[in-house]
PDB file of N, CA and C in Angstrom:
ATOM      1  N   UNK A   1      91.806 -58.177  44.630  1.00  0.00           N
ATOM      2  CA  UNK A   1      91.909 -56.799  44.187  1.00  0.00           C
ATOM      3  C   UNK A   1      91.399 -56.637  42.760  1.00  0.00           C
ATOM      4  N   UNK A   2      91.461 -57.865  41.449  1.00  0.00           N
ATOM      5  CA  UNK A   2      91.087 -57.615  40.421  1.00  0.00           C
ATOM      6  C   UNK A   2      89.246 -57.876  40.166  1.00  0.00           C
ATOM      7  N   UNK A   3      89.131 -58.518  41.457  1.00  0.00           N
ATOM      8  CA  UNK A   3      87.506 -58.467  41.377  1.00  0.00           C
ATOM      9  C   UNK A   3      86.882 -56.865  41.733  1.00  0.00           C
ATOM     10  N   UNK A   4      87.505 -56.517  42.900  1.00  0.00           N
ATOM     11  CA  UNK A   4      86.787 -55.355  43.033  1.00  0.00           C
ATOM     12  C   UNK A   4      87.264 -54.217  42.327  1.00  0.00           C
ATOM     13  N   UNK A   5      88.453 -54.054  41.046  1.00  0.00           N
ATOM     14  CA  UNK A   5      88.501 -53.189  40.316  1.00  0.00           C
ATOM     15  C   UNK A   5      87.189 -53.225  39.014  1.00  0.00           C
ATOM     16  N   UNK A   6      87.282 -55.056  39.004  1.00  0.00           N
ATOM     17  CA  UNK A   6      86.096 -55.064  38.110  1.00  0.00           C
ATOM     18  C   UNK A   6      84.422 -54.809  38.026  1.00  0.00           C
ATOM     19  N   UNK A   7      84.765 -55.178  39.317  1.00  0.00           N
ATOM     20  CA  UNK A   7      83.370 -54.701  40.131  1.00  0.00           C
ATOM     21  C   UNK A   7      82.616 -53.094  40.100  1.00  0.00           C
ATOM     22  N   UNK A   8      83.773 -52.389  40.116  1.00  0.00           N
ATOM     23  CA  UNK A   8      84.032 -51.054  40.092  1.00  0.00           C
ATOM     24  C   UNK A   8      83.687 -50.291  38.701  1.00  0.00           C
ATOM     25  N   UNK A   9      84.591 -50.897  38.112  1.00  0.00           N
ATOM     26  CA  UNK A   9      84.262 -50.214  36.498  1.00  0.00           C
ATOM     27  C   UNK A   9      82.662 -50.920  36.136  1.00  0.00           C
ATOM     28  N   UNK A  10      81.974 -52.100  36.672  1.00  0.00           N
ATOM     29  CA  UNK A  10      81.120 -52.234  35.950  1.00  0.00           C
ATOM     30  C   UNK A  10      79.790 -51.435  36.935  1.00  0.00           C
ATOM     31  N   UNK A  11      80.156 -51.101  38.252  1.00  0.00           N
ATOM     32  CA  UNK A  11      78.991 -50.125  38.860  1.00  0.00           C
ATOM     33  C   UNK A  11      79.295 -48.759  37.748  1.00  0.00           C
ATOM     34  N   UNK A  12      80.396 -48.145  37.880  1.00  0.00           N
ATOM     35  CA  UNK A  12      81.007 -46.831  37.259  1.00  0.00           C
ATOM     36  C   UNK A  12      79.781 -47.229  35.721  1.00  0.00           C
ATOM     37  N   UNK A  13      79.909 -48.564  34.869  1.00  0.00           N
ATOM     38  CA  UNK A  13      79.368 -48.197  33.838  1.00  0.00           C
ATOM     39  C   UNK A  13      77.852 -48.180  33.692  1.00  0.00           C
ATOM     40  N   UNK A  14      77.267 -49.086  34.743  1.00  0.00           N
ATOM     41  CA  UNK A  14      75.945 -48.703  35.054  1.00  0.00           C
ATOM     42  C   UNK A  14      75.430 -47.617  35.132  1.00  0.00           C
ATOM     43  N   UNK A  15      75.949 -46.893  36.514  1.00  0.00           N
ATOM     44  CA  UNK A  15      75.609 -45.300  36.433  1.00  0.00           C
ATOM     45  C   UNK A  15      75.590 -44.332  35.281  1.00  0.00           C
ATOM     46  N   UNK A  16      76.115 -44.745  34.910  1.00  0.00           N
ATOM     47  CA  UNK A  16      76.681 -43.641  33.363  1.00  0.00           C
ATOM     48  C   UNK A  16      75.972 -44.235  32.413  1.00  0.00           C
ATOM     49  N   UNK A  17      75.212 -45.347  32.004  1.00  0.00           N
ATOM     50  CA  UNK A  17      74.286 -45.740  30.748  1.00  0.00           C
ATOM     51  C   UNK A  17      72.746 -45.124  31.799  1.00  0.00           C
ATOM     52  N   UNK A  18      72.606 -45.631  32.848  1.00  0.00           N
ATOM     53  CA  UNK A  18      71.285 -44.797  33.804  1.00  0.00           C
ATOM     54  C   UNK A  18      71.395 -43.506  33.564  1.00  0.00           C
ATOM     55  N   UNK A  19      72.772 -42.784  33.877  1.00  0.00           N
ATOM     56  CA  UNK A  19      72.062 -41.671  33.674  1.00  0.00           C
ATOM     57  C   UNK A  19      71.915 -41.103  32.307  1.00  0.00           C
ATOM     58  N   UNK A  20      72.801 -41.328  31.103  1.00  0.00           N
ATOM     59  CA  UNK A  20      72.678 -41.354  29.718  1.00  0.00           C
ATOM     60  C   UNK A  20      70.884 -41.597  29.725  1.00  0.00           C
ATOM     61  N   UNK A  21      70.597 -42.597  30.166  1.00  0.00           N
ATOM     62  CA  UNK A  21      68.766 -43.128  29.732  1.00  0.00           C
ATOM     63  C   UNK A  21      68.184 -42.260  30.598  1.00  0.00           C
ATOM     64  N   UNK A  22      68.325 -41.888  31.581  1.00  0.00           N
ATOM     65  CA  UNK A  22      67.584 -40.913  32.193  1.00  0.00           C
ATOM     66  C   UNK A  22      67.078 -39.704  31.792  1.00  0.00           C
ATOM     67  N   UNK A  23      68.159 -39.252  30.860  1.00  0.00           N
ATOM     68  CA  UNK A  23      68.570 -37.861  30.543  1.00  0.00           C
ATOM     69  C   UNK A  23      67.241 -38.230  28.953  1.00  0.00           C
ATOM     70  N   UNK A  24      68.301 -38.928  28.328  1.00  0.00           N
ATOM     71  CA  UNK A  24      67.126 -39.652  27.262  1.00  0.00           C
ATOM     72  C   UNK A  24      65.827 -39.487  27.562  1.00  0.00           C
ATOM     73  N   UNK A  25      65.382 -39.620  28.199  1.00  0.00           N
ATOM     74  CA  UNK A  25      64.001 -40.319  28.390  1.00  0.00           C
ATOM     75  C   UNK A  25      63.126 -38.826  29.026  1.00  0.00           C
ATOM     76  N   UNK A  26      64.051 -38.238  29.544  1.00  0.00           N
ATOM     77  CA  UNK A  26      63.285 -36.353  30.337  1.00  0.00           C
ATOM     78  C   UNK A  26      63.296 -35.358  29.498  1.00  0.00           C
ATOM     79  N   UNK A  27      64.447 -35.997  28.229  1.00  0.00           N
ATOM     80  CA  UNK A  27      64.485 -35.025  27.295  1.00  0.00           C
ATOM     81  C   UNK A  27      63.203 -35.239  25.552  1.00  0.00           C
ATOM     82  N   UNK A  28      63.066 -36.922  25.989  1.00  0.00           N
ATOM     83  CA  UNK A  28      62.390 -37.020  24.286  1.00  0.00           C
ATOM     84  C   UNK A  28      60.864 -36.697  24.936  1.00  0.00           C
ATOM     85  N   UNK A  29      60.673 -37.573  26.517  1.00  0.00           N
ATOM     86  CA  UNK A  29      58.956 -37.484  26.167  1.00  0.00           C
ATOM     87  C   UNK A  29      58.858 -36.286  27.549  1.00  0.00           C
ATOM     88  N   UNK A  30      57.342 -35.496  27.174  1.00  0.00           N
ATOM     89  CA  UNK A  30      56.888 -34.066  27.890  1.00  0.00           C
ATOM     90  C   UNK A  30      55.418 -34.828  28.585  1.00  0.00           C
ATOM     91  N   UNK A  31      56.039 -34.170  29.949  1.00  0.00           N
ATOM     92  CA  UNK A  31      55.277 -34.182  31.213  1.00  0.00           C
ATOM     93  C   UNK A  31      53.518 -33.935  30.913  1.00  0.00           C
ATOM     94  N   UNK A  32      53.828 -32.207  30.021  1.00  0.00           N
ATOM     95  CA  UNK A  32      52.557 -31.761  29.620  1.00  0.00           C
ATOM     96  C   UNK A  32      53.060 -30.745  28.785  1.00  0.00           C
ATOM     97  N   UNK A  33      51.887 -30.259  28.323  1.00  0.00           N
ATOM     98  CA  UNK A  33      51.978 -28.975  26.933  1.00  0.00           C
ATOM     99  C   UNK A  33      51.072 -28.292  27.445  1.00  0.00           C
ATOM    100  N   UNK A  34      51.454 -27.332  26.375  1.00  0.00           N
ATOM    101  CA  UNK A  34      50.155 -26.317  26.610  1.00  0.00           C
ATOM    102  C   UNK A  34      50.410 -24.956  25.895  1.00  0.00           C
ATOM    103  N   UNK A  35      49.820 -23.889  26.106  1.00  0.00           N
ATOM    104  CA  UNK A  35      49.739 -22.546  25.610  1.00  0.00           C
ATOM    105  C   UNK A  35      49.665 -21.546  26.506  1.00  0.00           C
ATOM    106  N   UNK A  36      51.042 -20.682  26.046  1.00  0.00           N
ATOM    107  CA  UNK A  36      50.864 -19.011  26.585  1.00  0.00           C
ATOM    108  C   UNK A  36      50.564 -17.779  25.852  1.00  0.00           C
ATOM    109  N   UNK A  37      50.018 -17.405  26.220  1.00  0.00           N
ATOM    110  CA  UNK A  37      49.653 -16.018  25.531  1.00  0.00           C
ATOM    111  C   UNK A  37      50.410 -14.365  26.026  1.00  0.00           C
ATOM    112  N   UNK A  38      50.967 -13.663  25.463  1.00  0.00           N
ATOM    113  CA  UNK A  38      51.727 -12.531  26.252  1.00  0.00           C
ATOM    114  C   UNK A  38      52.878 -12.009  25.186  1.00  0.00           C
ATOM    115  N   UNK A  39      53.413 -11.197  25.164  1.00  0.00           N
ATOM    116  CA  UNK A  39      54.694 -10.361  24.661  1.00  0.00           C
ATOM    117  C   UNK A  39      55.839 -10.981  25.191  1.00  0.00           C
ATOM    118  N   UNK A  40      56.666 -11.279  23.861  1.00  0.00           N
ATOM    119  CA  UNK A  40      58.234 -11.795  24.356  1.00  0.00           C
ATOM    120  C   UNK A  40      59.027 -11.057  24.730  1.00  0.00           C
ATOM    121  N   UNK A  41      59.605 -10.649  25.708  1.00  0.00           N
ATOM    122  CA  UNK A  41      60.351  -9.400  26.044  1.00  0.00           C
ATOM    123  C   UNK A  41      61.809  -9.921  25.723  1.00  0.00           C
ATOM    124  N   UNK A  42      62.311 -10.541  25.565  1.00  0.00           N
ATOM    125  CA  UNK A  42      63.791 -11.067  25.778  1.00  0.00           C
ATOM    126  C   UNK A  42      63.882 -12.789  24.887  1.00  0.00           C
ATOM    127  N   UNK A  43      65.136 -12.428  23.988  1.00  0.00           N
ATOM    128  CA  UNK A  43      65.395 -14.025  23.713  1.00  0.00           C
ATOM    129  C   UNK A  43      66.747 -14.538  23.037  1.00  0.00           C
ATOM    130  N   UNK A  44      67.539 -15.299  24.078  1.00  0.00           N
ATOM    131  CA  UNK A  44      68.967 -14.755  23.933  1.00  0.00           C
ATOM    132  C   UNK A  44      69.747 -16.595  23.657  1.00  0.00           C
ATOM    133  N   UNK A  45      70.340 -16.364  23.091  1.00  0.00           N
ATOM    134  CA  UNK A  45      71.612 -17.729  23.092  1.00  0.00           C
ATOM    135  C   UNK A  45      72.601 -17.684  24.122  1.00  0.00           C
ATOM    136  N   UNK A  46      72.060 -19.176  24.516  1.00  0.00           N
ATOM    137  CA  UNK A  46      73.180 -19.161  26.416  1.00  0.00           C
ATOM    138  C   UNK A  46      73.459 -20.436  26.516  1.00  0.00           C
ATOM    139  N   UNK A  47      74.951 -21.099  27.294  1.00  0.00           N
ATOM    140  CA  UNK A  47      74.476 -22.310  27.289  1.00  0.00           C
ATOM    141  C   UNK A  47      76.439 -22.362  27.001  1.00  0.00           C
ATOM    142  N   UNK A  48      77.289 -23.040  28.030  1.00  0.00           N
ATOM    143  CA  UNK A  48      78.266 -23.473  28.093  1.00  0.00           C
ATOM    144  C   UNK A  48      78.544 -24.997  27.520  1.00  0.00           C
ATOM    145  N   UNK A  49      78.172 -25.676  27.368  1.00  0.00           N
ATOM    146  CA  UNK A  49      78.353 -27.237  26.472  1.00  0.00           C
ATOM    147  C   UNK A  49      77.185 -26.852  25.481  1.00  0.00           C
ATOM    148  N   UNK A  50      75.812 -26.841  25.850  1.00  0.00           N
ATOM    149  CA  UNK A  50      74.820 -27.041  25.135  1.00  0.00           C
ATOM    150  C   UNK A  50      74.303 -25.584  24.969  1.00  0.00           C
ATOM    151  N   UNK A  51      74.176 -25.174  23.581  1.00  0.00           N
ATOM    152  CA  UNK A  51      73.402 -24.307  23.174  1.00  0.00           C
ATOM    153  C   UNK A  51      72.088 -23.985  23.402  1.00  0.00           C
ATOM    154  N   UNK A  52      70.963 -23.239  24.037  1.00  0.00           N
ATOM    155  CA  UNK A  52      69.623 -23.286  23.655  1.00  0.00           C
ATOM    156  C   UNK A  52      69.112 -21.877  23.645  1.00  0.00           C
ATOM    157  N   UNK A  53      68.195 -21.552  23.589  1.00  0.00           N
ATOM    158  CA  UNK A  53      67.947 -19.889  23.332  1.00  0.00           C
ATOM    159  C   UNK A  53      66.899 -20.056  24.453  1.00  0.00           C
ATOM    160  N   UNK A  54      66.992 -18.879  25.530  1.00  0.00           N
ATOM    161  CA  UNK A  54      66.278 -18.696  26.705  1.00  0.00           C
ATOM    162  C   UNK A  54      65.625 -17.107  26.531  1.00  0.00           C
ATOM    163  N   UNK A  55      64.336 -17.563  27.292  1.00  0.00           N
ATOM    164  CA  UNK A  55      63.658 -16.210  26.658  1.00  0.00           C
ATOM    165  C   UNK A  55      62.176 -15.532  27.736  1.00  0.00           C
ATOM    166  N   UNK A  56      61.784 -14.845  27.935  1.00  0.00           N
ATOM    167  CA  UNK A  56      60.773 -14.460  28.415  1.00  0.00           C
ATOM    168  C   UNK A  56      59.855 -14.015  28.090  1.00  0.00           C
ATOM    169  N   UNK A  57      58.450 -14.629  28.568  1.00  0.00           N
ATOM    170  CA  UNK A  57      57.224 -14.071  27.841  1.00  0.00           C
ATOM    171  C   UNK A  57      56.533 -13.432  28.935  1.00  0.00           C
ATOM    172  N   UNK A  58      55.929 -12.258  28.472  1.00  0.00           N
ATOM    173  CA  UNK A  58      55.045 -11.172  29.608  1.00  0.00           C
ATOM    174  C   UNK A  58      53.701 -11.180  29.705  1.00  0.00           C
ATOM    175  N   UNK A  59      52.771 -11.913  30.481  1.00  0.00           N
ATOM    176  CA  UNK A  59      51.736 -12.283  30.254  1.00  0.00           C
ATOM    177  C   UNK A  59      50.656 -11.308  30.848  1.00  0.00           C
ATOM    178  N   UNK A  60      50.077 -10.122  30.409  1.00  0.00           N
ATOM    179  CA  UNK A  60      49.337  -9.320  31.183  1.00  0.00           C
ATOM    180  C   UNK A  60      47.577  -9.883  30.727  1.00  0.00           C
ATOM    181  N   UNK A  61      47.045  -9.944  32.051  1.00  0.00           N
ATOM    182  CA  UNK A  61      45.988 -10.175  32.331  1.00  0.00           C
ATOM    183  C   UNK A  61      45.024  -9.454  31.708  1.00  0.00           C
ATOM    184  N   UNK A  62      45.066  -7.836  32.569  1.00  0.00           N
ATOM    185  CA  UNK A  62      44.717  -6.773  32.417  1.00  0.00           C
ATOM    186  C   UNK A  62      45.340  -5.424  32.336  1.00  0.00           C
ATOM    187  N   UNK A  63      44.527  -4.830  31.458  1.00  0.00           N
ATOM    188  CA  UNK A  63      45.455  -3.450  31.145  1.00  0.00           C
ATOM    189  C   UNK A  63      45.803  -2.843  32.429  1.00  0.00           C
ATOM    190  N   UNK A  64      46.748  -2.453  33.201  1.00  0.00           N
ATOM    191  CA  UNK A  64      47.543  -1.821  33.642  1.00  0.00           C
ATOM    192  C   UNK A  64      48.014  -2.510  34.527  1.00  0.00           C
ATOM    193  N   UNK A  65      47.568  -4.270  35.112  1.00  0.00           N
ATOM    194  CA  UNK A  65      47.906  -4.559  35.473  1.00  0.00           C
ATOM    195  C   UNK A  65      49.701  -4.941  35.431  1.00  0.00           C
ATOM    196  N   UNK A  66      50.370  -6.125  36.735  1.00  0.00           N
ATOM    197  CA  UNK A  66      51.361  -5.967  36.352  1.00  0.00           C
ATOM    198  C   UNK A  66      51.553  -7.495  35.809  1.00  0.00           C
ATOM    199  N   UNK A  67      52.798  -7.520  34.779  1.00  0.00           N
ATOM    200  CA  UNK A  67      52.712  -8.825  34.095  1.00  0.00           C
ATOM    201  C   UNK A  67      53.410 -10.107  34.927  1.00  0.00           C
ATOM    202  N   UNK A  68      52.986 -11.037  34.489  1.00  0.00           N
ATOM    203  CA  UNK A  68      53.358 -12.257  34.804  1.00  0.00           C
ATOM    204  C   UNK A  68      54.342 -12.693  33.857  1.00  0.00           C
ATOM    205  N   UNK A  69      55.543 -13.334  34.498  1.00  0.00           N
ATOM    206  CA  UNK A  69      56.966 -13.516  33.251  1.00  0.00           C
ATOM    207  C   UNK A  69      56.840 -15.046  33.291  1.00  0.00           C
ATOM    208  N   UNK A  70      56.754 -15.590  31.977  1.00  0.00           N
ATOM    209  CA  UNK A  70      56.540 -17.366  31.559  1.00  0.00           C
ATOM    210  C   UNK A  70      57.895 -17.542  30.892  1.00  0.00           C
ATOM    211  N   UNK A  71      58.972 -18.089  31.972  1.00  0.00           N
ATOM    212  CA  UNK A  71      60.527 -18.319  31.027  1.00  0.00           C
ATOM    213  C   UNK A  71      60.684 -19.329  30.083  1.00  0.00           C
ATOM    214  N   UNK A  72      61.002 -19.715  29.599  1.00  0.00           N
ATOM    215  CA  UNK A  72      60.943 -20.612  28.667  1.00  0.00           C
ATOM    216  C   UNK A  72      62.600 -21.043  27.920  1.00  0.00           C
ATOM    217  N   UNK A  73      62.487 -22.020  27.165  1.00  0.00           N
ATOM    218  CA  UNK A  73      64.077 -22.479  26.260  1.00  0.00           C
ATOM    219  C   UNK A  73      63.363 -22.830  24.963  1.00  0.00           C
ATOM    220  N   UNK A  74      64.371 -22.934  24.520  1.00  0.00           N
ATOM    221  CA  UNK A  74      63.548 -23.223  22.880  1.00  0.00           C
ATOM    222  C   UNK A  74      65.003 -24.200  22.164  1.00  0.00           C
ATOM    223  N   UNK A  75      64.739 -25.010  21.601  1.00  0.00           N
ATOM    224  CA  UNK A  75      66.126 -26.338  20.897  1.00  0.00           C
ATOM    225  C   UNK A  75      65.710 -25.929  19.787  1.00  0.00           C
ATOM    226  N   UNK A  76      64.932 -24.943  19.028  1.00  0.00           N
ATOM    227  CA  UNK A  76      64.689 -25.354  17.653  1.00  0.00           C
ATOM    228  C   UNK A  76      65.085 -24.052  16.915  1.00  0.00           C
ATOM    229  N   UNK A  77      66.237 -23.794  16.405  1.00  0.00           N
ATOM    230  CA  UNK A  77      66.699 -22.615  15.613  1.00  0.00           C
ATOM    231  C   UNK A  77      65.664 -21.822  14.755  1.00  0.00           C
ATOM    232  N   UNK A  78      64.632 -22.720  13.716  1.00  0.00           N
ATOM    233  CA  UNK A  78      63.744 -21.912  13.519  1.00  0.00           C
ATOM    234  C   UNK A  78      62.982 -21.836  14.064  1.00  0.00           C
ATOM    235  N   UNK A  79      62.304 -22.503  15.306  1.00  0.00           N
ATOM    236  CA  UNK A  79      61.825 -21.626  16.082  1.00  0.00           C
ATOM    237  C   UNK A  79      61.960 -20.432  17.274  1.00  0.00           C
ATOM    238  N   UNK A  80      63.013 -20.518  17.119  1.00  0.00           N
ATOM    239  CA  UNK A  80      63.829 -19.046  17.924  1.00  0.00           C
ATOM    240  C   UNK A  80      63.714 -17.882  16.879  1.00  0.00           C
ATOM    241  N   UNK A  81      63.749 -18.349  15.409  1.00  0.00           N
ATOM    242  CA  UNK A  81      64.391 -17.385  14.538  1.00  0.00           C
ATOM    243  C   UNK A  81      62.802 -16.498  14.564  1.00  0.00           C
ATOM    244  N   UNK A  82      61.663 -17.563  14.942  1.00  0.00           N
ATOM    245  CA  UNK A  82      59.997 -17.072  15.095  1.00  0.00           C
ATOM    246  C   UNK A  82      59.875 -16.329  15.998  1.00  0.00           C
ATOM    247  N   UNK A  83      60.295 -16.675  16.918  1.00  0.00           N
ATOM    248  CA  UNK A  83      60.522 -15.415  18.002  1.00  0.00           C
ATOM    249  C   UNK A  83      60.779 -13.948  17.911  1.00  0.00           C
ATOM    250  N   UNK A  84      62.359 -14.381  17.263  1.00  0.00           N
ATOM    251  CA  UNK A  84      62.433 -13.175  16.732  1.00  0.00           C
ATOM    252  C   UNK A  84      61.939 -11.993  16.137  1.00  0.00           C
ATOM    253  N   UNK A  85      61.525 -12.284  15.186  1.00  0.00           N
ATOM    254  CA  UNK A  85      60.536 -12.175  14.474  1.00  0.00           C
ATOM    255  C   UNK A  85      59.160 -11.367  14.779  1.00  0.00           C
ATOM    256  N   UNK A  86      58.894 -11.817  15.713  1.00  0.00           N
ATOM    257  CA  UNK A  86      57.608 -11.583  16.039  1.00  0.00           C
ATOM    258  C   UNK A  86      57.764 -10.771  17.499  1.00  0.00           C
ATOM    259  N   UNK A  87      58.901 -10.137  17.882  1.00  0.00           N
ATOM    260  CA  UNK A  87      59.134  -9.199  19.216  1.00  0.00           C
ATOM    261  C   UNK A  87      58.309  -8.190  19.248  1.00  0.00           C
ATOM    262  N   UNK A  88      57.838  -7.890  20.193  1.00  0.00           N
ATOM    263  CA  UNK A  88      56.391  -6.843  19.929  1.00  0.00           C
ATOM    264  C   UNK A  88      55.243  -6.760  19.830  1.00  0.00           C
ATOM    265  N   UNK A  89      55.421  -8.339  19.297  1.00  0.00           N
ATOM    266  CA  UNK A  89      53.733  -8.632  18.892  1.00  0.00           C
ATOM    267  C   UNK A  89      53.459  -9.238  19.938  1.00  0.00           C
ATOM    268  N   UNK A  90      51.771  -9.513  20.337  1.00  0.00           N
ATOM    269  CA  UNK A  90      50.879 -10.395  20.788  1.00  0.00           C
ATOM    270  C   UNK A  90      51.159 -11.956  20.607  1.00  0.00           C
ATOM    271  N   UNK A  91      51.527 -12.524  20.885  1.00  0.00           N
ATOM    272  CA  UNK A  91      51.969 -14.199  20.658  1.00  0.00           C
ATOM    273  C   UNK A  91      51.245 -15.302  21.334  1.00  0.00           C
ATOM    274  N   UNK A  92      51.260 -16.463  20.858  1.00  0.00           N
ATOM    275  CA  UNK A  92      50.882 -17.521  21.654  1.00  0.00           C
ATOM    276  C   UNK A  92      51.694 -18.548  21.463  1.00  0.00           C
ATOM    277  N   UNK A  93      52.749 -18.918  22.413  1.00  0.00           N
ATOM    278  CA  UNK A  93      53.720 -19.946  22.718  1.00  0.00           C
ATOM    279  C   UNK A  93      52.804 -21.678  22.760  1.00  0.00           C
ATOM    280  N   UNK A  94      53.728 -22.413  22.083  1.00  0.00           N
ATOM    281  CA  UNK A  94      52.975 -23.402  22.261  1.00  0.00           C
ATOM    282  C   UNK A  94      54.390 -24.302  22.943  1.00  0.00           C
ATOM    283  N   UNK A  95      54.280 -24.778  24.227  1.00  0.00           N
ATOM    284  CA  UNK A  95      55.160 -25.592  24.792  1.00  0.00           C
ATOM    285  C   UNK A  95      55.228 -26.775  24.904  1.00  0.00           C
ATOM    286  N   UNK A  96      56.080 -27.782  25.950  1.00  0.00           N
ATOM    287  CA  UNK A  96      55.973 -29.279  25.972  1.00  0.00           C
ATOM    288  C   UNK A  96      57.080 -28.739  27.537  1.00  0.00           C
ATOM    289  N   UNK A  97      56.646 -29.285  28.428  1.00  0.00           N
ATOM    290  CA  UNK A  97      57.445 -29.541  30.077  1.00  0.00           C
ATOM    291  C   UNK A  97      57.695 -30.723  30.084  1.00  0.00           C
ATOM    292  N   UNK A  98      59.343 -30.384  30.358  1.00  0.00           N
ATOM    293  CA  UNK A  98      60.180 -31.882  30.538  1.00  0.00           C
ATOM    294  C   UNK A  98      60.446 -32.023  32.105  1.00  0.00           C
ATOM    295  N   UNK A  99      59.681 -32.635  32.822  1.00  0.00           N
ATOM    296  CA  UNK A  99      60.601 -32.818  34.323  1.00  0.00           C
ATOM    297  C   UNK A  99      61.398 -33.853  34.265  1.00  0.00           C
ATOM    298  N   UNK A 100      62.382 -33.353  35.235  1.00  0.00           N
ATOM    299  CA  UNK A 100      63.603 -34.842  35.707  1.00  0.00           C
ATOM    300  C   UNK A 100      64.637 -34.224  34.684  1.00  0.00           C
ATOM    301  N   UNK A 101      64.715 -33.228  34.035  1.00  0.00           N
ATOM    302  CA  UNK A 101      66.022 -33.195  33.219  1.00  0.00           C
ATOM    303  C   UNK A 101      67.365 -32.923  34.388  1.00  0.00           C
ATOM    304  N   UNK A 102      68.094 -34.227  34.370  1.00  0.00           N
ATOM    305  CA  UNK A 102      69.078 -34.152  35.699  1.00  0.00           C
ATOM    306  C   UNK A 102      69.916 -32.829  35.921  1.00  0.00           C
ATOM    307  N   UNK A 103      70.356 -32.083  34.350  1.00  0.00           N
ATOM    308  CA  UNK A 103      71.797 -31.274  34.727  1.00  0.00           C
ATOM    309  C   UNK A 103      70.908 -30.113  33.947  1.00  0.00           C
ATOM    310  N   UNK A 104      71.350 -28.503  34.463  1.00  0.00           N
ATOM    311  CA  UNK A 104      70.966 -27.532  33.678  1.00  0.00           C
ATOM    312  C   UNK A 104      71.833 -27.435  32.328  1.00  0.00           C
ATOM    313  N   UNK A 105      72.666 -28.052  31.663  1.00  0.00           N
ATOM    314  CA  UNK A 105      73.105 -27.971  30.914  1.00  0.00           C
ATOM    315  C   UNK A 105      72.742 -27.934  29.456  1.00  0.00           C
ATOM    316  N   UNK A 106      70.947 -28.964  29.442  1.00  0.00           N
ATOM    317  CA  UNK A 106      70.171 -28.657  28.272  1.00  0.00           C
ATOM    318  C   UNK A 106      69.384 -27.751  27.901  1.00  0.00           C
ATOM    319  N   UNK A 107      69.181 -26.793  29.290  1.00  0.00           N
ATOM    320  CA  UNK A 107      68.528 -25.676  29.299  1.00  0.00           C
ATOM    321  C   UNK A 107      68.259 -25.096  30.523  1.00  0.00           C
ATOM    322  N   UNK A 108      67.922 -23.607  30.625  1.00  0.00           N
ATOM    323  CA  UNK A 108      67.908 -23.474  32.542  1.00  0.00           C
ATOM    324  C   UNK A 108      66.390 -23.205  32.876  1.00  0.00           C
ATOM    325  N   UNK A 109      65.260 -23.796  31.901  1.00  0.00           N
ATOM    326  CA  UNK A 109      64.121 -24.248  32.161  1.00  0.00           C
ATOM    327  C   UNK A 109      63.464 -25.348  32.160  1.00  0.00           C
ATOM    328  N   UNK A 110      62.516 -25.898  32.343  1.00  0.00           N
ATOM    329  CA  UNK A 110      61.923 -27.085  32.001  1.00  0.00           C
ATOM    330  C   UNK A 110      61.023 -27.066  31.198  1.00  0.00           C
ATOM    331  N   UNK A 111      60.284 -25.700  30.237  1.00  0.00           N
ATOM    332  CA  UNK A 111      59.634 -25.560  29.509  1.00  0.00           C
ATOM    333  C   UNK A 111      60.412 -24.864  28.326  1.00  0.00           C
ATOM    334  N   UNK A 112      59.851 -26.350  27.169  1.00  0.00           N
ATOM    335  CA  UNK A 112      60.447 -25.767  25.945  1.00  0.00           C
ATOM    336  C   UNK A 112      59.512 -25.687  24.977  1.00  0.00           C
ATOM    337  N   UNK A 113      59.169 -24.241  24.027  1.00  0.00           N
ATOM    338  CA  UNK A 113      58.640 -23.877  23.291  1.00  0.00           C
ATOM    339  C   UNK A 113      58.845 -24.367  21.787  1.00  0.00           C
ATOM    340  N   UNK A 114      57.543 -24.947  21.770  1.00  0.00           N
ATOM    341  CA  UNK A 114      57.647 -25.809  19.960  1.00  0.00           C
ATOM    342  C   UNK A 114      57.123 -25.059  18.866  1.00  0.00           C
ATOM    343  N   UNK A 115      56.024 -23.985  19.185  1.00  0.00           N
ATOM    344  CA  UNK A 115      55.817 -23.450  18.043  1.00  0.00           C
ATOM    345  C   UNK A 115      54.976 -22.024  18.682  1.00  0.00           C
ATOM    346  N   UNK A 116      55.197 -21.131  17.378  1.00  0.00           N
ATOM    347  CA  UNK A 116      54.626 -19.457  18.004  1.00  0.00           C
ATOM    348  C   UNK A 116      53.772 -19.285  16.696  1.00  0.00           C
ATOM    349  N   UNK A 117      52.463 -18.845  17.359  1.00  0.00           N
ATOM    350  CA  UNK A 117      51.577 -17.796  16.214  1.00  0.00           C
ATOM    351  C   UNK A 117      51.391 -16.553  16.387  1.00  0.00           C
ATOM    352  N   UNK A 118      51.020 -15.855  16.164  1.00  0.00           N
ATOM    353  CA  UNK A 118      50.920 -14.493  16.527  1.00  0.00           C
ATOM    354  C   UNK A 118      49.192 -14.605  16.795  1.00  0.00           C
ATOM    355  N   UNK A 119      48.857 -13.637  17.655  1.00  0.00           N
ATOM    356  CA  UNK A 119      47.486 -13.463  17.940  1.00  0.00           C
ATOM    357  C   UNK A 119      47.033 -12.299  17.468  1.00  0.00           C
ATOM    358  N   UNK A 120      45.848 -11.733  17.018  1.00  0.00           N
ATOM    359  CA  UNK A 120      45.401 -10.729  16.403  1.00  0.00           C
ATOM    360  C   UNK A 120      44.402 -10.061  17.666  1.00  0.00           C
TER     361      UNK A 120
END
């Protein structure tokens, strides 16, 4: 009985450093990057354990067409505070996509926004 309690706690601690490194590893390195272009319509602080600011960008093609919505999360306070900032304007999001992030708890996207310019 004291083997398979030990047995037990040391599967129990495996799982839990795997998924600790898992989580690690979906969260430091990005799948791919890239750039959106469009109006931020929305950008809000959400997030029951983990804080992140979730937000929407409106990507119209053509004038009257209808827009395309690019959701996004953002971890970086001043770059949320850029967001802000810049509501209204013409923007270009610069991102990084994390796949495999196991739990929605770091964010309820997989694309997180690293830096905003404004477009003229």
């Amino acid at each position: 009985m004291q083997k398979l309690k030990k047995y037990s706690l040391i599967a129990l601690a495996v799982v839990v450093v795997g998924f600790a490194l898992w989580t690690f590893v979906a969260m430091t390195f990005s799948y791919s990057s890239g750039d959106r272009v469009g109006y931020v319509q929305k950008i809000s602080n959400k997030g029951w354990i983990f804080k992140t600011w979730e937000g929407e960008l409106a990507m119209v093609n053509m004038p009257g067409a209808l827009s395309e919505k690019f959701l996004f999360s953002v971890r970086d306070d001043a770059v949320a505070k850029s967001l802000q900032d810049t509501m209204g304007k013409r923007v270009r999001l610069s991102y990084e996509e994390h796949v495999g992030i196991p739990v929605s708890w770091f964010a309820e996207t997989r694309y997180f926004v690293v830096a905003v310019d404004v477009v003229e």
